[in-house]
C-alpha atoms as a PDB file:
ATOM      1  CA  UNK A   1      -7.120 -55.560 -62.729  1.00  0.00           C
ATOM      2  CA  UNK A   2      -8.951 -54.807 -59.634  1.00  0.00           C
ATOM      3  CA  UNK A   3      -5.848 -55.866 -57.406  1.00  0.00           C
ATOM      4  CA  UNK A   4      -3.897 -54.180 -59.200  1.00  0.00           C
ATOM      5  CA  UNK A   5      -5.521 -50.796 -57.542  1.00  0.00           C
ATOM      6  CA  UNK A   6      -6.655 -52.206 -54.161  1.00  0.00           C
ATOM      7  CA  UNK A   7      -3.068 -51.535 -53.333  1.00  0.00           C
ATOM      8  CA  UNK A   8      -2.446 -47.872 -53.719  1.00  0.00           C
ATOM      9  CA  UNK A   9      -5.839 -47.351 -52.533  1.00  0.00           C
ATOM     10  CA  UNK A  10      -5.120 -48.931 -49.120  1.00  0.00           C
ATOM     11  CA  UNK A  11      -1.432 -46.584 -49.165  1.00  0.00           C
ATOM     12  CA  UNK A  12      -3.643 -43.780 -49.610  1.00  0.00           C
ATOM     13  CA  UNK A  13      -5.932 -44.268 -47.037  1.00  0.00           C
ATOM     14  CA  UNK A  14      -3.527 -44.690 -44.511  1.00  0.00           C
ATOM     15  CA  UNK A  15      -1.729 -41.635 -45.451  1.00  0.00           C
ATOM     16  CA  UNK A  16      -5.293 -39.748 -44.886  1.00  0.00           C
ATOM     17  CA  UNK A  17      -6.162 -41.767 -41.755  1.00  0.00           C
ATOM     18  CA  UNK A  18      -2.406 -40.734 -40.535  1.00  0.00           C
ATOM     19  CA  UNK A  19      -2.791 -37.140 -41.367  1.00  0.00           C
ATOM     20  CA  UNK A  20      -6.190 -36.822 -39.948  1.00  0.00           C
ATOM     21  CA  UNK A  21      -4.833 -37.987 -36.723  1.00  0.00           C
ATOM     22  CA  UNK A  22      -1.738 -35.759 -36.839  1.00  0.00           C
ATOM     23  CA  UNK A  23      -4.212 -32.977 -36.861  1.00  0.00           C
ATOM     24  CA  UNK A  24      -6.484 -34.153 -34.174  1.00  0.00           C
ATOM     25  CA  UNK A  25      -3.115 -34.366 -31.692  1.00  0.00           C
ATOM     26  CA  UNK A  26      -2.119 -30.986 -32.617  1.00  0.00           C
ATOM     27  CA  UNK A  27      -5.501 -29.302 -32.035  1.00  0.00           C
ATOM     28  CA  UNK A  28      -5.963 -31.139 -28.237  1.00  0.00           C
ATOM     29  CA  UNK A  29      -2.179 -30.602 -27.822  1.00  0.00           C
ATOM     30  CA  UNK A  30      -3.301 -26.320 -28.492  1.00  0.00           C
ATOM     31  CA  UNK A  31      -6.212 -26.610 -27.004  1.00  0.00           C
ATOM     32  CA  UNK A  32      -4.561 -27.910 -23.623  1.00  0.00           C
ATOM     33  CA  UNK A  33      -1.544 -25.322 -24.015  1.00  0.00           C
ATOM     34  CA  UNK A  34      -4.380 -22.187 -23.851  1.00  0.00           C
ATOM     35  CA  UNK A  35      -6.003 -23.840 -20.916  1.00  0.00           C
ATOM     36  CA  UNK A  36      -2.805 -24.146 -18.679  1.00  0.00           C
ATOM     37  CA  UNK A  37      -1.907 -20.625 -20.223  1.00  0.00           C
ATOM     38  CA  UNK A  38      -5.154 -19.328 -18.893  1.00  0.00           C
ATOM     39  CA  UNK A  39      -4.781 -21.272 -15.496  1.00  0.00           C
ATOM     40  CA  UNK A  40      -1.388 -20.070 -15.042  1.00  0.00           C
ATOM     41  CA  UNK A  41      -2.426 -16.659 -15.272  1.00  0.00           C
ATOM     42  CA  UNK A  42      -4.282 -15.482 -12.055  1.00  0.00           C
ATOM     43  CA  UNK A  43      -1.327 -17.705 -10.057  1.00  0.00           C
ATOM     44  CA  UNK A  44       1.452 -15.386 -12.031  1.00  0.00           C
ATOM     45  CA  UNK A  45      -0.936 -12.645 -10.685  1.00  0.00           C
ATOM     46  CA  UNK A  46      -0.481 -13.679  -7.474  1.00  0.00           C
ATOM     47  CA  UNK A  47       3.459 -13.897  -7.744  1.00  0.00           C
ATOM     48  CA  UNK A  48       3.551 -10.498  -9.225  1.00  0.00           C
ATOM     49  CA  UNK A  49       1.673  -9.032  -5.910  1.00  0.00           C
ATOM     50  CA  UNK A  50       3.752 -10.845  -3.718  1.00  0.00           C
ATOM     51  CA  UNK A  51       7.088  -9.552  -5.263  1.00  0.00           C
ATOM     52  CA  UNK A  52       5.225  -6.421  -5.130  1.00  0.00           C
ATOM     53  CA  UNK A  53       4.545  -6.190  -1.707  1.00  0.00           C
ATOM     54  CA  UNK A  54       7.770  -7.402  -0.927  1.00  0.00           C
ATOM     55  CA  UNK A  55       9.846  -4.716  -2.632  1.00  0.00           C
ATOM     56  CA  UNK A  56       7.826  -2.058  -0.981  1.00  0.00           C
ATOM     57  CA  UNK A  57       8.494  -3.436   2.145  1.00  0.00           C
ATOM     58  CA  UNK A  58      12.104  -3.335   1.501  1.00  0.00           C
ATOM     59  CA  UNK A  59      11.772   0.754   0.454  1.00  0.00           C
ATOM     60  CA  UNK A  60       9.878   0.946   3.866  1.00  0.00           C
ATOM     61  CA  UNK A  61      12.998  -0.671   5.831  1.00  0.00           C
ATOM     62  CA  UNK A  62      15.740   0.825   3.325  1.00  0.00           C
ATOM     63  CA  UNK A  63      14.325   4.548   4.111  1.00  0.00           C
ATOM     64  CA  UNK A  64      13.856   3.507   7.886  1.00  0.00           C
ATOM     65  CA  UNK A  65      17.441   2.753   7.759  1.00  0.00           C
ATOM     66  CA  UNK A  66      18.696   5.681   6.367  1.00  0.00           C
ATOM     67  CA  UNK A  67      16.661   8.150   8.975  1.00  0.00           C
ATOM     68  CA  UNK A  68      18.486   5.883  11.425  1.00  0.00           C
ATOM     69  CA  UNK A  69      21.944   6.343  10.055  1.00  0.00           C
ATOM     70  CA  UNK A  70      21.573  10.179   9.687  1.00  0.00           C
ATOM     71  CA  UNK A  71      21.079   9.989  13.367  1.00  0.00           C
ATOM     72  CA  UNK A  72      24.157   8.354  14.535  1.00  0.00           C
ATOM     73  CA  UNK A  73      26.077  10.394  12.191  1.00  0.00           C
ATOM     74  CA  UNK A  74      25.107  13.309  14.146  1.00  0.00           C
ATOM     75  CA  UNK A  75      26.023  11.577  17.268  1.00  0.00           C
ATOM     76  CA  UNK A  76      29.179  10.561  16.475  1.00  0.00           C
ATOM     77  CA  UNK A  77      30.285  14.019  14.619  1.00  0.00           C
ATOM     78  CA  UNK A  78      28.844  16.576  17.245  1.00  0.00           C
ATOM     79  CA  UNK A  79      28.528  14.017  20.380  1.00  0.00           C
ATOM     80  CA  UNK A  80      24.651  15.441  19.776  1.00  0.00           C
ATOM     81  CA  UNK A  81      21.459  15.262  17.608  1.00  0.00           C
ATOM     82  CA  UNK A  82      20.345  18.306  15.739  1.00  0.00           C
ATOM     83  CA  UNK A  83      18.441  18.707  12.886  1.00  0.00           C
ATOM     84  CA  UNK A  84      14.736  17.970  13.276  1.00  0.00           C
ATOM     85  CA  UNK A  85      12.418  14.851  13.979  1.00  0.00           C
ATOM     86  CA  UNK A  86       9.003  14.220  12.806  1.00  0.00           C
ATOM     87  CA  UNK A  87       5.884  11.472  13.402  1.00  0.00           C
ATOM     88  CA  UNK A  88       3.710  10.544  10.658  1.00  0.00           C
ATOM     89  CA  UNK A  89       0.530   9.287  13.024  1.00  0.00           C
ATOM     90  CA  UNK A  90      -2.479   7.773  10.799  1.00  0.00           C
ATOM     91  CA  UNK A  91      -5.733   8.419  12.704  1.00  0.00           C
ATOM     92  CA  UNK A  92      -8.965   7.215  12.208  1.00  0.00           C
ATOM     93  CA  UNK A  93     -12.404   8.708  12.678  1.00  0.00           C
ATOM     94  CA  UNK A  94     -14.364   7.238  10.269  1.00  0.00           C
ATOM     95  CA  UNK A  95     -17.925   5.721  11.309  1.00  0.00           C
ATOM     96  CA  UNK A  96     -19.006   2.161  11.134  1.00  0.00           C
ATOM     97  CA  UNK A  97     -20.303   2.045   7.775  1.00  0.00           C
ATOM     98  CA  UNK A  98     -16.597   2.446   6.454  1.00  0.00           C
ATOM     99  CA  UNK A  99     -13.591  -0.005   6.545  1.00  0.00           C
ATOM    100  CA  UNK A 100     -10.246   0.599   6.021  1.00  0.00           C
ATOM    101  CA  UNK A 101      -8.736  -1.657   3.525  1.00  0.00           C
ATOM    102  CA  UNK A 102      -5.237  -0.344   2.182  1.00  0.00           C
ATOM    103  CA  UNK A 103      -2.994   2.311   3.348  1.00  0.00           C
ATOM    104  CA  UNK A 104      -0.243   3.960   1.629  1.00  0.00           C
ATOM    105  CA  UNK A 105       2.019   6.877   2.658  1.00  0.00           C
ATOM    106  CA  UNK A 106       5.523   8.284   1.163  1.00  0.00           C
ATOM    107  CA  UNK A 107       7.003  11.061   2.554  1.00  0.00           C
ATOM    108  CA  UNK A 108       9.118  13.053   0.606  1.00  0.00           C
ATOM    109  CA  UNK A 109       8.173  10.062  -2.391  1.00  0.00           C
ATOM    110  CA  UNK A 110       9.878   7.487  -1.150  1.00  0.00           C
ATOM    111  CA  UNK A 111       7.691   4.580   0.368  1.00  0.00           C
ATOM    112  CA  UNK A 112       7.416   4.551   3.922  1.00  0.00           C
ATOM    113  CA  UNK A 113       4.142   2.528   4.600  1.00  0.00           C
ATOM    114  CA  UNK A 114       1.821   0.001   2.568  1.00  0.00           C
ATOM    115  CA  UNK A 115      -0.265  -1.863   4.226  1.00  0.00           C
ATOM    116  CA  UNK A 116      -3.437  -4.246   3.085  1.00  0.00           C
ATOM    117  CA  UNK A 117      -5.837  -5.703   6.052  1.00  0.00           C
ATOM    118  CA  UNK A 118      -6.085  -9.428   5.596  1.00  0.00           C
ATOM    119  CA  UNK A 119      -9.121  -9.871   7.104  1.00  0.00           C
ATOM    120  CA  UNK A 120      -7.685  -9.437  11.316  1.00  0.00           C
ATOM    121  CA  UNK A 121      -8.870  -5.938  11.361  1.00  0.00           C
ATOM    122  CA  UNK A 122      -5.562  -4.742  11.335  1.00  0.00           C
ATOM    123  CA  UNK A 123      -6.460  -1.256   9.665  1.00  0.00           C
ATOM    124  CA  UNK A 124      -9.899  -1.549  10.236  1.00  0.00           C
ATOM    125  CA  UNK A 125      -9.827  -2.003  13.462  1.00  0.00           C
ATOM    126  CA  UNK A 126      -6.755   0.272  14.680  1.00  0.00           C
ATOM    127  CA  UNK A 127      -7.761   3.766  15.968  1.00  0.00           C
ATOM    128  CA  UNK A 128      -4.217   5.059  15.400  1.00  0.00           C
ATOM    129  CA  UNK A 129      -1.012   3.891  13.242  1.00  0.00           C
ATOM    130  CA  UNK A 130       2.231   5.160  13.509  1.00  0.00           C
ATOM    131  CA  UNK A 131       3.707   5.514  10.612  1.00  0.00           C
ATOM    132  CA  UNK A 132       6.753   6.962  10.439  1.00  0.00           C
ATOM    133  CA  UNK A 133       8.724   8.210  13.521  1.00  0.00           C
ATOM    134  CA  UNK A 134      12.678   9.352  12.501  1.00  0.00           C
ATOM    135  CA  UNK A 135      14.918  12.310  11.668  1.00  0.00           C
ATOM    136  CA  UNK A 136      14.331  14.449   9.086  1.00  0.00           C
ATOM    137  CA  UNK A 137      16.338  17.644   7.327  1.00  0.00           C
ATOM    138  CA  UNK A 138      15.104  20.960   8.770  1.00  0.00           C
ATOM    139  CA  UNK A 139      12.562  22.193   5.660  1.00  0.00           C
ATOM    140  CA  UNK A 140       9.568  21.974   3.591  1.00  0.00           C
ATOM    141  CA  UNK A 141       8.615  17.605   3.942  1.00  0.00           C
ATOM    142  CA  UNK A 142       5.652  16.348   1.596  1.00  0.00           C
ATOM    143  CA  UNK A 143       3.454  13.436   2.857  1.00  0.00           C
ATOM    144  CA  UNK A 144       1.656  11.955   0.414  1.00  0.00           C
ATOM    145  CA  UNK A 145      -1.535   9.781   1.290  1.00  0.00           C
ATOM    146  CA  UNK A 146      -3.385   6.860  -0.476  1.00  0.00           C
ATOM    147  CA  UNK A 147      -6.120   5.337   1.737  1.00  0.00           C
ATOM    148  CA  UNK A 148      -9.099   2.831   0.368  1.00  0.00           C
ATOM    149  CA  UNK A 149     -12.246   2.295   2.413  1.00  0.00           C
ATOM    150  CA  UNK A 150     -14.423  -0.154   1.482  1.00  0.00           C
ATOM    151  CA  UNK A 151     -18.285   0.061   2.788  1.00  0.00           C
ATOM    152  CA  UNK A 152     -19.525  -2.138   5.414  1.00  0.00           C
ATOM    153  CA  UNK A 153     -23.056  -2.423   6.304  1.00  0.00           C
ATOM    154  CA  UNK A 154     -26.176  -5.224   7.337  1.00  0.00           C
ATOM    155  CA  UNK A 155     -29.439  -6.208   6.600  1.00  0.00           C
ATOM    156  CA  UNK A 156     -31.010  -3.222   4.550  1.00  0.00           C
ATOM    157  CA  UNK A 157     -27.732  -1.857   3.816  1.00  0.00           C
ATOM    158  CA  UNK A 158     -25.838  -4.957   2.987  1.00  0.00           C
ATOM    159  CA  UNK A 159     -25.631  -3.114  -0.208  1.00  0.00           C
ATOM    160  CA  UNK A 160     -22.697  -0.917   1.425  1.00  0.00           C
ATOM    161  CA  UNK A 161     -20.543  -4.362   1.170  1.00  0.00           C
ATOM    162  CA  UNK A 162     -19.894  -3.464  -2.852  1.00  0.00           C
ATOM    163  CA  UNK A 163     -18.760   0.067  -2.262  1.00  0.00           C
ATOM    164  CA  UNK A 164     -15.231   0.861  -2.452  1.00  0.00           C
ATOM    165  CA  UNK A 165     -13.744   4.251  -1.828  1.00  0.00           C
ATOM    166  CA  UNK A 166     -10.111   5.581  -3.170  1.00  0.00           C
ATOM    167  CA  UNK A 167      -8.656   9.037  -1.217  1.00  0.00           C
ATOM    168  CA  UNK A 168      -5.538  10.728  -2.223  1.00  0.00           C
ATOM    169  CA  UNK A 169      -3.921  13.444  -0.625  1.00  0.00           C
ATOM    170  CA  UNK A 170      -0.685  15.570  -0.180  1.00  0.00           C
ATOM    171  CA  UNK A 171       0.684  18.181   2.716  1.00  0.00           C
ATOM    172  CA  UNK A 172       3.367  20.009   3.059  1.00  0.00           C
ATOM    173  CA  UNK A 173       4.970  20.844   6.454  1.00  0.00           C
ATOM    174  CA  UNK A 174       7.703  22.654   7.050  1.00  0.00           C
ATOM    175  CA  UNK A 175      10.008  20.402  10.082  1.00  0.00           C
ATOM    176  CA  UNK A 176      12.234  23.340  12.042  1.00  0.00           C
ATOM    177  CA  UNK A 177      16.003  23.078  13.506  1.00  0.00           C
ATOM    178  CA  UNK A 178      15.690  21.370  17.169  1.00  0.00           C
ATOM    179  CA  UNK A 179      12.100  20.916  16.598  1.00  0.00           C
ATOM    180  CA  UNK A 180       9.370  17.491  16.600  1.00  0.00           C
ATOM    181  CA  UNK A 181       7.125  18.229  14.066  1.00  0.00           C
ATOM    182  CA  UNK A 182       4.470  15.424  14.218  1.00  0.00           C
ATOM    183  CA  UNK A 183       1.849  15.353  11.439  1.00  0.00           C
ATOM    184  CA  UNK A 184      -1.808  13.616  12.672  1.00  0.00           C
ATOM    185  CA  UNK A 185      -3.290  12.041   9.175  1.00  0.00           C
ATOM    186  CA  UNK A 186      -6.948  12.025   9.948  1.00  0.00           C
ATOM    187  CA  UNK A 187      -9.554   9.988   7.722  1.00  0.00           C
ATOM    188  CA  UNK A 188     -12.961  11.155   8.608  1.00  0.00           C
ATOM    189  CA  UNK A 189     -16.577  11.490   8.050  1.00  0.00           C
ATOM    190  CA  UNK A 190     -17.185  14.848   6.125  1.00  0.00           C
ATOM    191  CA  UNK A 191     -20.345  16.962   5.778  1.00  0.00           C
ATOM    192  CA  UNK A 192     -23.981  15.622   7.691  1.00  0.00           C
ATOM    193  CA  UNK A 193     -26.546  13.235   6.925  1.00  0.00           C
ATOM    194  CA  UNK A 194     -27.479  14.922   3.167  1.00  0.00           C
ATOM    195  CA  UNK A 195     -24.054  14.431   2.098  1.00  0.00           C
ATOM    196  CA  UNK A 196     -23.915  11.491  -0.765  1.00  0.00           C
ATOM    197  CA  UNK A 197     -22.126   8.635   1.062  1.00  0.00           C
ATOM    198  CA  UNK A 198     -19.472   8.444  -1.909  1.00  0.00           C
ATOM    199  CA  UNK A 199     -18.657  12.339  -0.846  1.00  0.00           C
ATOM    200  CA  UNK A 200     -18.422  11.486   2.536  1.00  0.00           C
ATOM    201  CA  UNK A 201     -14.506  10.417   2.863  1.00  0.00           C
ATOM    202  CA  UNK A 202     -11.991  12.525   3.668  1.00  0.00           C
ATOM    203  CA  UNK A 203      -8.382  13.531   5.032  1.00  0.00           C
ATOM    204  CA  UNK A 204      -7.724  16.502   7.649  1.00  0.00           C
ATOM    205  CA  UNK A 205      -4.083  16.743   8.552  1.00  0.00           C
ATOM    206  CA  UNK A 206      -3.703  17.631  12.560  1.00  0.00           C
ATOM    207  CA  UNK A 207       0.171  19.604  13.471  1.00  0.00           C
ATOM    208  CA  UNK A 208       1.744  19.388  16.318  1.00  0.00           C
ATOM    209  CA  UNK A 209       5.395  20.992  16.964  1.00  0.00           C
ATOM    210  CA  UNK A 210       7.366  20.716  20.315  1.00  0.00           C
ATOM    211  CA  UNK A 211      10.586  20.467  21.405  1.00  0.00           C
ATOM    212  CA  UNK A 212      12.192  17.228  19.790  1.00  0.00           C
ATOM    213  CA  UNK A 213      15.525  16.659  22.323  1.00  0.00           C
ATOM    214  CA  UNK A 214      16.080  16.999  25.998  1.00  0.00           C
ATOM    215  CA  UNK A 215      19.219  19.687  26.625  1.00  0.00           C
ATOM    216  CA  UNK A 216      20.782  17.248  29.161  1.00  0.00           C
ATOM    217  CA  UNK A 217      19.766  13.911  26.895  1.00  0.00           C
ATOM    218  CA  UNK A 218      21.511  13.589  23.782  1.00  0.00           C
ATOM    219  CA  UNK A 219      20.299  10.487  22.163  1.00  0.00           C
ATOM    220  CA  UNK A 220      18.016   9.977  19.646  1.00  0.00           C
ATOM    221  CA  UNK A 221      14.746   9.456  22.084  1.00  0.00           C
ATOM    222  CA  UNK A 222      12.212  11.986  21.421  1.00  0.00           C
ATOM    223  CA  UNK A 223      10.960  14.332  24.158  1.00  0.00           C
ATOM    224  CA  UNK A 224       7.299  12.767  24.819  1.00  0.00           C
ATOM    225  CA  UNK A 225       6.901  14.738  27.738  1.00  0.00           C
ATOM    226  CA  UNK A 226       7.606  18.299  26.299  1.00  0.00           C
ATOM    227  CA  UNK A 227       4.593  20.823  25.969  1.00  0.00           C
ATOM    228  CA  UNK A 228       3.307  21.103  21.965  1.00  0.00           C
ATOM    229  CA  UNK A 229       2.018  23.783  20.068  1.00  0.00           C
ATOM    230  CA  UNK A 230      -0.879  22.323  18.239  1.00  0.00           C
ATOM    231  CA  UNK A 231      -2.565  23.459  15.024  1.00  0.00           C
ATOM    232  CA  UNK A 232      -4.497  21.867  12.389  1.00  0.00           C
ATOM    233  CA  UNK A 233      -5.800  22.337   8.642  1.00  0.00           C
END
C-alpha cells in the first residue's frame, strides 16, 4: 500500500522542485535586466549630449552659411555689398575667483555659439571670443546670452569650487544700412567687496558702429581700419 503512493509523491515533488526553480531563473533573469537597465542609463545620457551638441553645432554652421550666402547674393546682383554687418565679441572681465564654464549665444534665436570648456581653459582662459562676425538685415537684431561660471578658489576658499553661477541676458541693437555694428558682450564683476559673491555676476553690452565697407573695395572684408563711434549700456 505504501508503494502504491511513493509514486505520485515523487511526481509531485518534482513538479514543486521544477517550479521552484522556474521562479528562481525568472527573478535573477529580472533582477539582471534592471541592473543593465540602470547601467545603460547614464551611457544613453551621454549619447543624448553628444547628439545634442552635435545638432547645435550644425545650427551654428547652417546660420553661418546663410550670412555667407546673403553676401554673395549681393555681390553678384549689385557687383557690391550693402546692407549691414555686425560682430558679436564675448569679453571677459571677470576676476579669478570665477570660471567660465559654458557659453551660449543666438542672435535673432537661432543658435550661433555653444560652447562647454573641457578642462584646456578654452573659455576660461580666453580674454575675448568672437562670436559671430557676418551680414545682417539693416534693423532691430536681438542677442540673446546664456553664460555659466563656476567658482574657483584655494585653501580657505576651496569652498568656491561647489559654486555654480547661471546669467541670462538679451539686447537689442539696431544694425544701420552701410554700417558695422559690433556688439562687445562683457561678463564682469559687479558692485565692491560687500556685494554677496552669488550677486556679483553680470553682463554689460559695449557698441561700437563704424563704417562696415571700403567705397573702392567691394568684397565682403570688413573695414578694420575705419574710425568707430563707441557707446555702451
Amino acid at each position: 500500500m505504501k508503494n502504491k503512493w511513493i509514486a505520485p509523491i515523487c511526481v509531485i515533488a518534482c513538479v514543486f522542485a521544477l517550479t521552484a526553480s522556474t521562479w528562481a531563473l525568472a527573478e535573477s533573469e529580472g533582477a539582471g535586466g534592471l541592473s543593465a537597465a540602470g547601467a545603460a542609463k547614464p551611457t544613453y545620457n551621454i549619447k543624448l549630449r553628444d547628439i545634442e551638441e552635435r545638432v547645435n553645432d550644425l545650427k551654428e554652421k547652417i546660420f553661418q552659411s546663410k550670412a555667407r550666402l546673403i553676401q554673395l547674393q549681393e555681390v553678384v546682383l549689385h557687383g557690391t555689398i550693402s546692407g549691414s554687418k555686425s560682430k558679436i565679441i564675448h569679453r571677459n572681465e571677470m576676476g579669478g575667483s570665477f570660471k567660465l564654464h559654458r557659453a551660449q549665444y543666438s542672435l535673432d534665436g537661432t543658435p550661433i555659439f555653444n560652447r562647454v570648456d573641457s578642462g584646456d581653459g578654452e573659455l576660461a582662459e580666453a580674454e575675448e571670443l568672437e562670436i559671430f562676425n557676418g551680414t545682417v538685415a539693416p534693423g532691430n537684431h536681438q542677442v540673446s546670452v546664456y553664460l555659466e561660471y563656476r567658482g574657483d578658489g584655494w585653501g580657505f576658499f576651496s569652498y568656491l569650487n561647489d559654486y555654480k553661477f547661471k546669467i541670462k541676458s538679451s539686447y537689442t541693437f539696431t544694425a544701420e544700412e552701410g554700417r558695422l555694428t559690433t556688439v562687445g558682450v562683457v561678463g564682469y564683476e559687479q558692485g565692491g567687496i560687500t556685494t554677496p559673491l552669488t550677486d556679483r555676476p553680470a553682463i554689460r553690452y559695449d557698441i561700437e558702429s563704424g563704417r562696415a565697407f571700403r567705397k573702392d573695395q567691394p568684397t565682403d572684408d570688413f573695414a578694420d581700419d575705419e574710425e568707430a563711434d563707441s557707446g555702451a549700456e
